[in-house]
PDB file of N, CA and C in Angstrom:
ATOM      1  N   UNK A   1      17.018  -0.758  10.989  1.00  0.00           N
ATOM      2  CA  UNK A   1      16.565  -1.229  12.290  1.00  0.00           C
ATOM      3  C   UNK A   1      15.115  -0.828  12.520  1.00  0.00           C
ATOM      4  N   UNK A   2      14.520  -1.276  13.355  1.00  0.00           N
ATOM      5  CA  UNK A   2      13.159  -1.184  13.592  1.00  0.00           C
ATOM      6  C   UNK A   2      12.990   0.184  14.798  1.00  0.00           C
ATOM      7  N   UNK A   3      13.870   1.056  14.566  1.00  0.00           N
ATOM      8  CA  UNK A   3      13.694   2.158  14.923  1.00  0.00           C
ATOM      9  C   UNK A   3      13.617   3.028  14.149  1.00  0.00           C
ATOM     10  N   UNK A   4      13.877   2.859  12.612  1.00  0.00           N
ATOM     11  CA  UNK A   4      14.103   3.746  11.760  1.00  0.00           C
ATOM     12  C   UNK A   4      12.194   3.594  11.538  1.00  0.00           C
ATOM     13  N   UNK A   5      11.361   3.117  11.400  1.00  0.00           N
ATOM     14  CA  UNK A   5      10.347   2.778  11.191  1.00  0.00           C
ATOM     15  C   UNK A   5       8.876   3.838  12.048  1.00  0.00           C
ATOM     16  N   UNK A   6       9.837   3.556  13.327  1.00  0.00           N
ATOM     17  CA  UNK A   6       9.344   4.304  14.784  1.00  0.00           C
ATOM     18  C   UNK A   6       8.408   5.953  14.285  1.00  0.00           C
ATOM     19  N   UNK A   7       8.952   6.767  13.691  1.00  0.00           N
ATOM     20  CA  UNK A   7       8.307   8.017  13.421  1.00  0.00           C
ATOM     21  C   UNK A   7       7.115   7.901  12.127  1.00  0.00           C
ATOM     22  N   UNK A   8       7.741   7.601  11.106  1.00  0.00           N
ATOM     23  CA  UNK A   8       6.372   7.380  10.912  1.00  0.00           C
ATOM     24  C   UNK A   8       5.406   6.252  11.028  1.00  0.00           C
ATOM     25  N   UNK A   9       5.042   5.267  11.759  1.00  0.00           N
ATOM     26  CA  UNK A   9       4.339   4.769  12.137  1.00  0.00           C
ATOM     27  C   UNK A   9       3.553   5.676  13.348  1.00  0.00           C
ATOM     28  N   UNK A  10       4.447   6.349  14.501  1.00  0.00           N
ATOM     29  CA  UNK A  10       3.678   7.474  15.343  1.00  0.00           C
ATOM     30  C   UNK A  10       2.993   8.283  14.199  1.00  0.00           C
ATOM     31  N   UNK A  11       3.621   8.813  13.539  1.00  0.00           N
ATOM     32  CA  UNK A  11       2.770  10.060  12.761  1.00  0.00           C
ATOM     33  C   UNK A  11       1.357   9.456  12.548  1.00  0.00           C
ATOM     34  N   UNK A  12       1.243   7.785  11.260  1.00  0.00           N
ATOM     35  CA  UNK A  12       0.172   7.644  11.326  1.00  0.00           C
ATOM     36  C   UNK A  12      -0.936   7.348  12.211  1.00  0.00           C
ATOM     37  N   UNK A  13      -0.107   7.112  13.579  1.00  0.00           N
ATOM     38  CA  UNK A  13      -1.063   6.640  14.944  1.00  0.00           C
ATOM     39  C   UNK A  13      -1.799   7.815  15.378  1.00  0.00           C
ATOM     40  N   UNK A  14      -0.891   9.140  15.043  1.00  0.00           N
ATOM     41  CA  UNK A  14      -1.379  10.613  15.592  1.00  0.00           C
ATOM     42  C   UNK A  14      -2.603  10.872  14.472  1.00  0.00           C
ATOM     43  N   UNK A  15      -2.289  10.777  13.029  1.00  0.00           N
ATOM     44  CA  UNK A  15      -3.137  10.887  12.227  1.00  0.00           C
ATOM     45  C   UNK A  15      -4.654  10.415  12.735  1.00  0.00           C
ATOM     46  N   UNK A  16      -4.851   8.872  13.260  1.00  0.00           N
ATOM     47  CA  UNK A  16      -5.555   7.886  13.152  1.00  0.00           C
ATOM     48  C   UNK A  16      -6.872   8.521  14.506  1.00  0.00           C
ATOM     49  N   UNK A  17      -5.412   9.206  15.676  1.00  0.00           N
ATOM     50  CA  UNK A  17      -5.884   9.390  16.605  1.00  0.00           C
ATOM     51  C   UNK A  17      -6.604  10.579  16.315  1.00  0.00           C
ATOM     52  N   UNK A  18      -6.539  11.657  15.391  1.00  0.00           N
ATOM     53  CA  UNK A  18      -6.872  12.874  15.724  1.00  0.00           C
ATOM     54  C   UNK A  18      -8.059  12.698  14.461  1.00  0.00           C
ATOM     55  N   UNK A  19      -8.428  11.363  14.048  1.00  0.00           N
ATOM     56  CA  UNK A  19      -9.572  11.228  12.786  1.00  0.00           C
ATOM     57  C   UNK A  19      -9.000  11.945  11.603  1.00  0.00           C
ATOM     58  N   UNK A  20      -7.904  12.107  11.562  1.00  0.00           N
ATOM     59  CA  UNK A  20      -7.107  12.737  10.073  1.00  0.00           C
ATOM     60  C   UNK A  20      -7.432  11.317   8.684  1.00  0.00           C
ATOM     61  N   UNK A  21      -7.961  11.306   7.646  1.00  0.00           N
ATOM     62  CA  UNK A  21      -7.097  10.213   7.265  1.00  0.00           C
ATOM     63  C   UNK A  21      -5.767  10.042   6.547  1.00  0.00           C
ATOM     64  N   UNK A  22      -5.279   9.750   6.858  1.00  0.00           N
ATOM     65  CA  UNK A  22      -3.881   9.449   5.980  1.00  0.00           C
ATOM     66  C   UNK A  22      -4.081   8.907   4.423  1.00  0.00           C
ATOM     67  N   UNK A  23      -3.424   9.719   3.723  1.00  0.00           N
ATOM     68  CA  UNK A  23      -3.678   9.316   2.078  1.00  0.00           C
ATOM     69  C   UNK A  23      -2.808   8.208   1.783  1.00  0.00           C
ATOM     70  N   UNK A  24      -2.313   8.299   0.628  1.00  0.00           N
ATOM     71  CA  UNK A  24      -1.897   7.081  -0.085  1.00  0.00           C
ATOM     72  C   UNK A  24      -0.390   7.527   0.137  1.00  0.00           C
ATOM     73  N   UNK A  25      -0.006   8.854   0.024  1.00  0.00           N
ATOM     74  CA  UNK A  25       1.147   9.140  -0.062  1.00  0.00           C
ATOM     75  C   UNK A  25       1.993   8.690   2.091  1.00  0.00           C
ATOM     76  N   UNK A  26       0.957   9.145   2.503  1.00  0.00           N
ATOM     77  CA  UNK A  26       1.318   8.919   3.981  1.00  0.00           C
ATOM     78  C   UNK A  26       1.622   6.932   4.340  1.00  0.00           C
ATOM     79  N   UNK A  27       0.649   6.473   3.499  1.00  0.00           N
ATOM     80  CA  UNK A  27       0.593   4.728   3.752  1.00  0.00           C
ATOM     81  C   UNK A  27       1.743   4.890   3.193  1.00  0.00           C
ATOM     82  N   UNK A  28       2.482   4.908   1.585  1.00  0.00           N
ATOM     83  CA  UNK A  28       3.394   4.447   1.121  1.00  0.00           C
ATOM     84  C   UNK A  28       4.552   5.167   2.279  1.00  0.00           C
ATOM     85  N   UNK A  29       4.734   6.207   2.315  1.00  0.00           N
ATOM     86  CA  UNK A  29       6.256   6.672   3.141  1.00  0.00           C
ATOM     87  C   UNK A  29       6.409   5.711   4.476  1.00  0.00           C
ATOM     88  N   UNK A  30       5.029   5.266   5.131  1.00  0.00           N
ATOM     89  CA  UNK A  30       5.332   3.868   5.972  1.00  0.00           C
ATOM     90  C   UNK A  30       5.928   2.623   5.700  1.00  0.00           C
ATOM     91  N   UNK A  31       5.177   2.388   4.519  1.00  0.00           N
ATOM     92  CA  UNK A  31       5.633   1.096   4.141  1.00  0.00           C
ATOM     93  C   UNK A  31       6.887   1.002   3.677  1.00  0.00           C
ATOM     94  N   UNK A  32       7.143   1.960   3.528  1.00  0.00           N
ATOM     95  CA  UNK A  32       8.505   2.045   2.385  1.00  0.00           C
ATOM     96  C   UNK A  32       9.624   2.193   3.748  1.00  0.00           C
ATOM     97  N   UNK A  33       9.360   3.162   4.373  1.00  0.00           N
ATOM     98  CA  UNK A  33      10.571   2.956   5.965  1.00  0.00           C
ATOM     99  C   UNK A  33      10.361   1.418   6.727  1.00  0.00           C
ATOM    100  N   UNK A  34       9.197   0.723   6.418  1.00  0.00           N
ATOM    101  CA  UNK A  34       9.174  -0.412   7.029  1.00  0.00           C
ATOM    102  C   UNK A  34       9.530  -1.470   6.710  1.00  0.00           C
ATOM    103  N   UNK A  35       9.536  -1.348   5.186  1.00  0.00           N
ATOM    104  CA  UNK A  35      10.386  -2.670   3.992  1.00  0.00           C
ATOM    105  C   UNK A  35      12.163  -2.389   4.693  1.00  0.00           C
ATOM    106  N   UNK A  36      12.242  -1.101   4.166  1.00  0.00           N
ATOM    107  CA  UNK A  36      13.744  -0.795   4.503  1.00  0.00           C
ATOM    108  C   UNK A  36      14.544  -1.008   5.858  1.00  0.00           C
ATOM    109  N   UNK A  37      13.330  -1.253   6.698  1.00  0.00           N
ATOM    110  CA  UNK A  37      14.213  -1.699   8.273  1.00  0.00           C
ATOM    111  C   UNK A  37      13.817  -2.521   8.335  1.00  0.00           C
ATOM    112  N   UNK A  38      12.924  -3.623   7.641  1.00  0.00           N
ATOM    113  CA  UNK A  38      12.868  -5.495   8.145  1.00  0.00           C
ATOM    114  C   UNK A  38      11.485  -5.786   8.502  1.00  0.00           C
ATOM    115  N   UNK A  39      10.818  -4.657   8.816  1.00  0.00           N
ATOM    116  CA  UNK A  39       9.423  -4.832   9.728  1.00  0.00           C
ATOM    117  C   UNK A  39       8.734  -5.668   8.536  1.00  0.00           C
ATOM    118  N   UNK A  40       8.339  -6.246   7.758  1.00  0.00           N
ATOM    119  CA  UNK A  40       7.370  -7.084   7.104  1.00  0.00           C
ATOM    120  C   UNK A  40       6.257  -7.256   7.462  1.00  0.00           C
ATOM    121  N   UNK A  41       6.280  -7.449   8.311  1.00  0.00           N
ATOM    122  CA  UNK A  41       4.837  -7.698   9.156  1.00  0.00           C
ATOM    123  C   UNK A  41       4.135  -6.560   9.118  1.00  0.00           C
ATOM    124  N   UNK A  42       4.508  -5.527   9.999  1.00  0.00           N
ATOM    125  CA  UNK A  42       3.864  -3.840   9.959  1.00  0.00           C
ATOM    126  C   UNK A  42       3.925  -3.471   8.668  1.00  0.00           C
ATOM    127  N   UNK A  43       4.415  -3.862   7.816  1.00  0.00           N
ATOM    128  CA  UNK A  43       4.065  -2.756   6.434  1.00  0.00           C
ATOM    129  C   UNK A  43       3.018  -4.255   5.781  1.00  0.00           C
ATOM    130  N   UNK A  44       3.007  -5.074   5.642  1.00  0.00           N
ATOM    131  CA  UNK A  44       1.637  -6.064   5.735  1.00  0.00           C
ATOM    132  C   UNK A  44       0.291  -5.187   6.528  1.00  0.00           C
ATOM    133  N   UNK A  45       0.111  -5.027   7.670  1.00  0.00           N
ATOM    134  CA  UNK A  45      -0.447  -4.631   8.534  1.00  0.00           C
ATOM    135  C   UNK A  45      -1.403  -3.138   8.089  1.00  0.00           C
ATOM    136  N   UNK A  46       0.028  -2.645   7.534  1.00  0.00           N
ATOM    137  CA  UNK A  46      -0.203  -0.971   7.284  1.00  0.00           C
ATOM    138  C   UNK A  46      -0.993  -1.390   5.480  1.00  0.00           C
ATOM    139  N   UNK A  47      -0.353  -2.131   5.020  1.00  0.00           N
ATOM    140  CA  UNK A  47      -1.161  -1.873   3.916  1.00  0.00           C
ATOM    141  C   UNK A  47      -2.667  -2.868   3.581  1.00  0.00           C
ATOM    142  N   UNK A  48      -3.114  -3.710   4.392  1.00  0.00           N
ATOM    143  CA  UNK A  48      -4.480  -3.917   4.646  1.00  0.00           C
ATOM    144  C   UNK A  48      -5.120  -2.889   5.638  1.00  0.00           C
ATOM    145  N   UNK A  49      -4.593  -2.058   6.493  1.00  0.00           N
ATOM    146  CA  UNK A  49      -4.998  -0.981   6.820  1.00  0.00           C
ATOM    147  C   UNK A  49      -5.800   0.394   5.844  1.00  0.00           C
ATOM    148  N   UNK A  50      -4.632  -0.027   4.684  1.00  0.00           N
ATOM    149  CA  UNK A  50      -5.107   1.142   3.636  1.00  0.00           C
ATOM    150  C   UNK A  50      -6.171   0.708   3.113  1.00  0.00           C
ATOM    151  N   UNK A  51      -6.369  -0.485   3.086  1.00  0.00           N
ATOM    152  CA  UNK A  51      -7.180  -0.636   1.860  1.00  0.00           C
ATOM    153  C   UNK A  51      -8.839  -0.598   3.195  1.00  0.00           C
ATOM    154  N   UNK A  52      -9.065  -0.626   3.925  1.00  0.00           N
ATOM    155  CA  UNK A  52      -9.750  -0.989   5.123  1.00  0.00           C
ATOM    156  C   UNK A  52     -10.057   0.349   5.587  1.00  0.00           C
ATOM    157  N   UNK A  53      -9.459   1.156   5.144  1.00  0.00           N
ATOM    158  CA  UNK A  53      -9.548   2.809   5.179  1.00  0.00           C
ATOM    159  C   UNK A  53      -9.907   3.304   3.558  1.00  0.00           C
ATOM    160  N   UNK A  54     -10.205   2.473   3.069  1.00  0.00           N
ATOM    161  CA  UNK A  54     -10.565   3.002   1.447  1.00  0.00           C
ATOM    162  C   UNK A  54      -9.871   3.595   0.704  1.00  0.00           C
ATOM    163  N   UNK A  55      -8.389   3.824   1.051  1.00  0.00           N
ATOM    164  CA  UNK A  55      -7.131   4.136   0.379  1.00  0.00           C
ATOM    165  C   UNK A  55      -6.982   3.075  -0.983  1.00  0.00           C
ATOM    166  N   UNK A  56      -6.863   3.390  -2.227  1.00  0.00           N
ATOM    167  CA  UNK A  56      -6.560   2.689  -2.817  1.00  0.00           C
ATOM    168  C   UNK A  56      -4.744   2.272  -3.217  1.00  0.00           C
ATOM    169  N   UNK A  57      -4.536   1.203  -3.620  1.00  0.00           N
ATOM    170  CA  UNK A  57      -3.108   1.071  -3.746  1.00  0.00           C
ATOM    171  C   UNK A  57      -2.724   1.599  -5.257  1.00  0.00           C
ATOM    172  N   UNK A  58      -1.526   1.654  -5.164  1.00  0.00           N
ATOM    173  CA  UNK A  58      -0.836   2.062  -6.370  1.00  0.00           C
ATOM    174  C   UNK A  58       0.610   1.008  -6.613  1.00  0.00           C
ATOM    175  N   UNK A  59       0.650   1.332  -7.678  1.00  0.00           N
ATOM    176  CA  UNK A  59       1.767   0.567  -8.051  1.00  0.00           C
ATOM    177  C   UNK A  59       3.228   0.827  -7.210  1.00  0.00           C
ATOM    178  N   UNK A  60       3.657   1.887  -6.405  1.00  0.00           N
ATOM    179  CA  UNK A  60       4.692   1.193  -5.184  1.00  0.00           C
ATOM    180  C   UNK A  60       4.094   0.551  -4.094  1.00  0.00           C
ATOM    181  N   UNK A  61       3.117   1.156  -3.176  1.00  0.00           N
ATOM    182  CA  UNK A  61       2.033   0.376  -2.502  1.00  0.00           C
ATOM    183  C   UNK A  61       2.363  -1.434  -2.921  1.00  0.00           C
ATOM    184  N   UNK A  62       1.830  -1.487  -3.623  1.00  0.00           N
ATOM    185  CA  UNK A  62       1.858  -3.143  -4.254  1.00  0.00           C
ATOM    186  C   UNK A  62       3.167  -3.472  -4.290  1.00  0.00           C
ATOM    187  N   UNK A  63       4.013  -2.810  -4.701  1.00  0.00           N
ATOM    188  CA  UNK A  63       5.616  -3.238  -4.607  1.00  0.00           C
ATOM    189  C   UNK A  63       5.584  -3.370  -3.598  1.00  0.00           C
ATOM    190  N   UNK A  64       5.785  -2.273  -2.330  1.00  0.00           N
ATOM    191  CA  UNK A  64       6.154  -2.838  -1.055  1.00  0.00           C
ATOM    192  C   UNK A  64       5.254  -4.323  -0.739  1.00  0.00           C
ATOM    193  N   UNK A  65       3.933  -4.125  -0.587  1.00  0.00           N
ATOM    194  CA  UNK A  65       3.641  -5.476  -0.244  1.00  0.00           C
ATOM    195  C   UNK A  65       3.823  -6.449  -0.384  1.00  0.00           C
ATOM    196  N   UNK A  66       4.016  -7.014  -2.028  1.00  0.00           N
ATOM    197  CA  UNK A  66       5.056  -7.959  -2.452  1.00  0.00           C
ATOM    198  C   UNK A  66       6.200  -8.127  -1.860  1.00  0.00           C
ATOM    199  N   UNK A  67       6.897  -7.371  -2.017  1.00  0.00           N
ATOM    200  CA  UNK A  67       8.468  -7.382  -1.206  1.00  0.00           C
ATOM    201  C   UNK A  67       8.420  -7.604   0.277  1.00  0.00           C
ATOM    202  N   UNK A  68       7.692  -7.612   0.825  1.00  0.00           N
ATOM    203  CA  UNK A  68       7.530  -7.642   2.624  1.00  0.00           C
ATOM    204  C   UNK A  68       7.000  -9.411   2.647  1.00  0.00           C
ATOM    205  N   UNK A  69       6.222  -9.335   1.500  1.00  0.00           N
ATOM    206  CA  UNK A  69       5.180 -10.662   1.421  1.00  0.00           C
ATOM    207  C   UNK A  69       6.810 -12.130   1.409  1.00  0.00           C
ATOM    208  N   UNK A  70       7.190 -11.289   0.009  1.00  0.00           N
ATOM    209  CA  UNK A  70       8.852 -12.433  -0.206  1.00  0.00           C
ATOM    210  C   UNK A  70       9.208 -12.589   1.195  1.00  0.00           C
ATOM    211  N   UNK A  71       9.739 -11.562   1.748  1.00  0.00           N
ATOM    212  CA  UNK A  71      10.525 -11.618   3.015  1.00  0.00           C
ATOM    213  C   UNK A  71       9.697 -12.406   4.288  1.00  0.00           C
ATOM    214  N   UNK A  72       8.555 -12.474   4.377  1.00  0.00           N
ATOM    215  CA  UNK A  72       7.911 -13.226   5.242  1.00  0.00           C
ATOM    216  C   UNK A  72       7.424 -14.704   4.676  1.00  0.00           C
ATOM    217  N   UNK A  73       7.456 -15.132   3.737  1.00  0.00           N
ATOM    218  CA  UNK A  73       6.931 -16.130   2.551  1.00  0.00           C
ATOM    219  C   UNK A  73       5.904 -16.412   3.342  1.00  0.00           C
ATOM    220  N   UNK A  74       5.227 -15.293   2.415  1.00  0.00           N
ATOM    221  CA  UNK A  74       3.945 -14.870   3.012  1.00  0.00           C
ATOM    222  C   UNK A  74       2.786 -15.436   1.749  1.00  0.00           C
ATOM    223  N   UNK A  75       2.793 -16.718   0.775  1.00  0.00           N
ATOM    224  CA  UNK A  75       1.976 -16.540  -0.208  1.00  0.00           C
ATOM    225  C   UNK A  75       0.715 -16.143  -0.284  1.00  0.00           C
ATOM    226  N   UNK A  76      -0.162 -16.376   0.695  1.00  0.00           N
ATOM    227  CA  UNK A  76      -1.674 -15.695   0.320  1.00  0.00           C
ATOM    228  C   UNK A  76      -1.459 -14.547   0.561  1.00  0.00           C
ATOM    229  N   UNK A  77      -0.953 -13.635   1.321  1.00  0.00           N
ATOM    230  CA  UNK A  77      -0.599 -12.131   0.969  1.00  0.00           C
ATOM    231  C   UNK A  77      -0.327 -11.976   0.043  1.00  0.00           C
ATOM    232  N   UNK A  78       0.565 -12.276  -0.630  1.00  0.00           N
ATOM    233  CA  UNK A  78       1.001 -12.346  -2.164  1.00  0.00           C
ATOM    234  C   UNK A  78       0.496 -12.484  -3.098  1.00  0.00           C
ATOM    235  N   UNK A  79      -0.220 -13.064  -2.906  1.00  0.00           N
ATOM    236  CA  UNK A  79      -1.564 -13.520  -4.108  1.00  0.00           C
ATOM    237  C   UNK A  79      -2.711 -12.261  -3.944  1.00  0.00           C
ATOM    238  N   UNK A  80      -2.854 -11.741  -2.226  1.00  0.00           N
ATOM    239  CA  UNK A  80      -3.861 -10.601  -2.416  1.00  0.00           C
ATOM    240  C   UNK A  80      -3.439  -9.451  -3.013  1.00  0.00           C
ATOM    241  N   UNK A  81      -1.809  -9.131  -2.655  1.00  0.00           N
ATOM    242  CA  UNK A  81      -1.351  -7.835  -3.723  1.00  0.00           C
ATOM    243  C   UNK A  81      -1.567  -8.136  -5.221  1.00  0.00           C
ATOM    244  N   UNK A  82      -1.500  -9.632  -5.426  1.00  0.00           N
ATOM    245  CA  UNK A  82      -1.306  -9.222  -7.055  1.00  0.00           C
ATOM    246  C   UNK A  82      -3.025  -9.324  -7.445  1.00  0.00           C
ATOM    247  N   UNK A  83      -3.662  -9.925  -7.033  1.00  0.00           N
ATOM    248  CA  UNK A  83      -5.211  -9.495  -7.187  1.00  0.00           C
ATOM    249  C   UNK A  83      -5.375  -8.207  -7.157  1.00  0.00           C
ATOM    250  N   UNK A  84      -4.807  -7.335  -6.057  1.00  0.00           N
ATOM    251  CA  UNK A  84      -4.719  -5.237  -5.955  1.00  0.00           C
ATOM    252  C   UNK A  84      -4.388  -5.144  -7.592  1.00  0.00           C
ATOM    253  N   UNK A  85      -3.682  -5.416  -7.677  1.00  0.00           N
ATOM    254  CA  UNK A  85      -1.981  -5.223  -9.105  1.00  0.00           C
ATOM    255  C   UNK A  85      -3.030  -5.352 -10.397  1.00  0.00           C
ATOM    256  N   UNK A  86      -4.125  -6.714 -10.681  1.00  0.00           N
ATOM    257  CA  UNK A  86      -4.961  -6.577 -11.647  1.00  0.00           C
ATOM    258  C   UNK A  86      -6.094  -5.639 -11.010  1.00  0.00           C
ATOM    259  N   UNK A  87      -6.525  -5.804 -10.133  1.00  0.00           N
ATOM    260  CA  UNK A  87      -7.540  -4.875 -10.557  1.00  0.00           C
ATOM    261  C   UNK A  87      -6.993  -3.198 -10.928  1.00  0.00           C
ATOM    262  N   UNK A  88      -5.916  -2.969 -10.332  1.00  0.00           N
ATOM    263  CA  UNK A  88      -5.285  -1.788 -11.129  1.00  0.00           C
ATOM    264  C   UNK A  88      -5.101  -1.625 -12.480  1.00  0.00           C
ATOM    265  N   UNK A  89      -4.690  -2.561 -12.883  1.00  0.00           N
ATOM    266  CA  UNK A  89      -4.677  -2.819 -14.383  1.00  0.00           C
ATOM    267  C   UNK A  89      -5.315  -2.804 -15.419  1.00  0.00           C
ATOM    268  N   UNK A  90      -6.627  -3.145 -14.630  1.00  0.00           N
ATOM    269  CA  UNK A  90      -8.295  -3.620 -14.932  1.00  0.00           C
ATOM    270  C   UNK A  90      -8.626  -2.125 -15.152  1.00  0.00           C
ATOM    271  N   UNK A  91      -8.169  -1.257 -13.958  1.00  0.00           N
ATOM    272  CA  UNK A  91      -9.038   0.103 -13.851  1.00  0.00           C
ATOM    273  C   UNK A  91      -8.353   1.073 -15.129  1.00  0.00           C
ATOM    274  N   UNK A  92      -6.906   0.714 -14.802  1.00  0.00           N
ATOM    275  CA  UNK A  92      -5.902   2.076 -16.263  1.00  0.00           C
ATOM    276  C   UNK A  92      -6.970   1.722 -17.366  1.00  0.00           C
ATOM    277  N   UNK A  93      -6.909   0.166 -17.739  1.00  0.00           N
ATOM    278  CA  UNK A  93      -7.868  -0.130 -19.123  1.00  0.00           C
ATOM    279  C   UNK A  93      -8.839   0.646 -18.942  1.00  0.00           C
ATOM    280  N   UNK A  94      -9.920   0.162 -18.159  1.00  0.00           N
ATOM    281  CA  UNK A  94     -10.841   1.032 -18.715  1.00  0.00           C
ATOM    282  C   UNK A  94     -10.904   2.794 -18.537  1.00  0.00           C
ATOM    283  N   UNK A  95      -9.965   3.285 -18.222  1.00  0.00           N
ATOM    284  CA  UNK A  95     -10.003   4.442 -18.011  1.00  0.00           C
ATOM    285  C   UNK A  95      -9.329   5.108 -19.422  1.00  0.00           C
ATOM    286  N   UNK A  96      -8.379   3.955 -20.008  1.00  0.00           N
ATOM    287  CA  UNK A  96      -8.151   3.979 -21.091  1.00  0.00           C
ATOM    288  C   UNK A  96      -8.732   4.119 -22.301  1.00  0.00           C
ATOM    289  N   UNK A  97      -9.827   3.508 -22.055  1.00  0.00           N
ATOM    290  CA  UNK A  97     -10.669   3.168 -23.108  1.00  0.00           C
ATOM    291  C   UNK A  97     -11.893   4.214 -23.012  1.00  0.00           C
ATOM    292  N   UNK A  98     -12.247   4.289 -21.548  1.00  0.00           N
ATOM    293  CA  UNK A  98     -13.025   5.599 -21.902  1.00  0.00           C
ATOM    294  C   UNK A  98     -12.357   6.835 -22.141  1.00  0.00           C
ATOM    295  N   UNK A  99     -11.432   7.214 -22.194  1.00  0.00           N
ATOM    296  CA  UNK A  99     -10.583   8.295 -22.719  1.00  0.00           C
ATOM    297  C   UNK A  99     -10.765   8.586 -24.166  1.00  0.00           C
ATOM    298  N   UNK A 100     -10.097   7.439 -24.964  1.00  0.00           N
ATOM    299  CA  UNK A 100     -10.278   6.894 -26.074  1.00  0.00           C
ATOM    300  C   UNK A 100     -11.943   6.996 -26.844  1.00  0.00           C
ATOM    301  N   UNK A 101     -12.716   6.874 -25.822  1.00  0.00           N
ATOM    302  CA  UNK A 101     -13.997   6.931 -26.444  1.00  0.00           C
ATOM    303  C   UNK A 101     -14.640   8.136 -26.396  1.00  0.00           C
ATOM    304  N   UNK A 102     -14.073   8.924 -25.995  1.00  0.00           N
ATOM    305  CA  UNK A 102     -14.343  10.369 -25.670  1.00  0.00           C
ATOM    306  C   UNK A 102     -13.742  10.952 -26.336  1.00  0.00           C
ATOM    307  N   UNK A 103     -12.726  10.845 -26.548  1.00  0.00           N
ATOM    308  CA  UNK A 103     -11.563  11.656 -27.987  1.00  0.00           C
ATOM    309  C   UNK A 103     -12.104  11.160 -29.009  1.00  0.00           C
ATOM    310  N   UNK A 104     -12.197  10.477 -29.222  1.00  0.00           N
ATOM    311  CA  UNK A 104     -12.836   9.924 -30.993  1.00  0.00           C
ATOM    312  C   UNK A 104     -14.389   9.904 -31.527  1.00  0.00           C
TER     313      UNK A 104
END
């Protein structure tokens, strides 16, 4: 239910209010109570928030958004997580590779 959602969404409002920023771990525990009670919209909301706060996403991050995106058939949302999803992909590589180029 969309009360289960209710606390942490306050937490991050208290965060927001008191100039805290909320990390990645604080966005995901939102999104993730907000997939699980229906809200789609607010965990949409919350996670262009993150990124708008310079939070970067991670691979549950992007899950939830996808999954909120299905539930609203939401396609250009959908299309912006999976644009997040490569450039993540984009970044492991090269972080990969400079690893790799540093060991050898």
């Amino acid at each position: 239910s969309a009360e289960q959602g209710q606390p942490a969404l306050a937490l991050l409002s208290e965060m927001w209010a008191t100039h805290l920023d909320p990390g990645l771990f604080a966005y995901n525990s939102a999104m993730s109570v907000c997939l699980k009670s229906g809200e789609w919209e607010q965990l949409l909301v919350l996670f262009h928030r993150m990124h708008h706060d310079g939070v970067a996403s991670d691979a549950a991050s992007c899950s939830f958004a996808l999954s909120a995106s299905e539930m609203g058939m939401r396609c250009p949302q959908a299309l912006d997580v999976l644009s997040d999803i490569w450039k993540l992909a984009m970044d492991n590589v090269a972080e990969v590779r400079s690893e790799m180029a540093t060991a050898g």
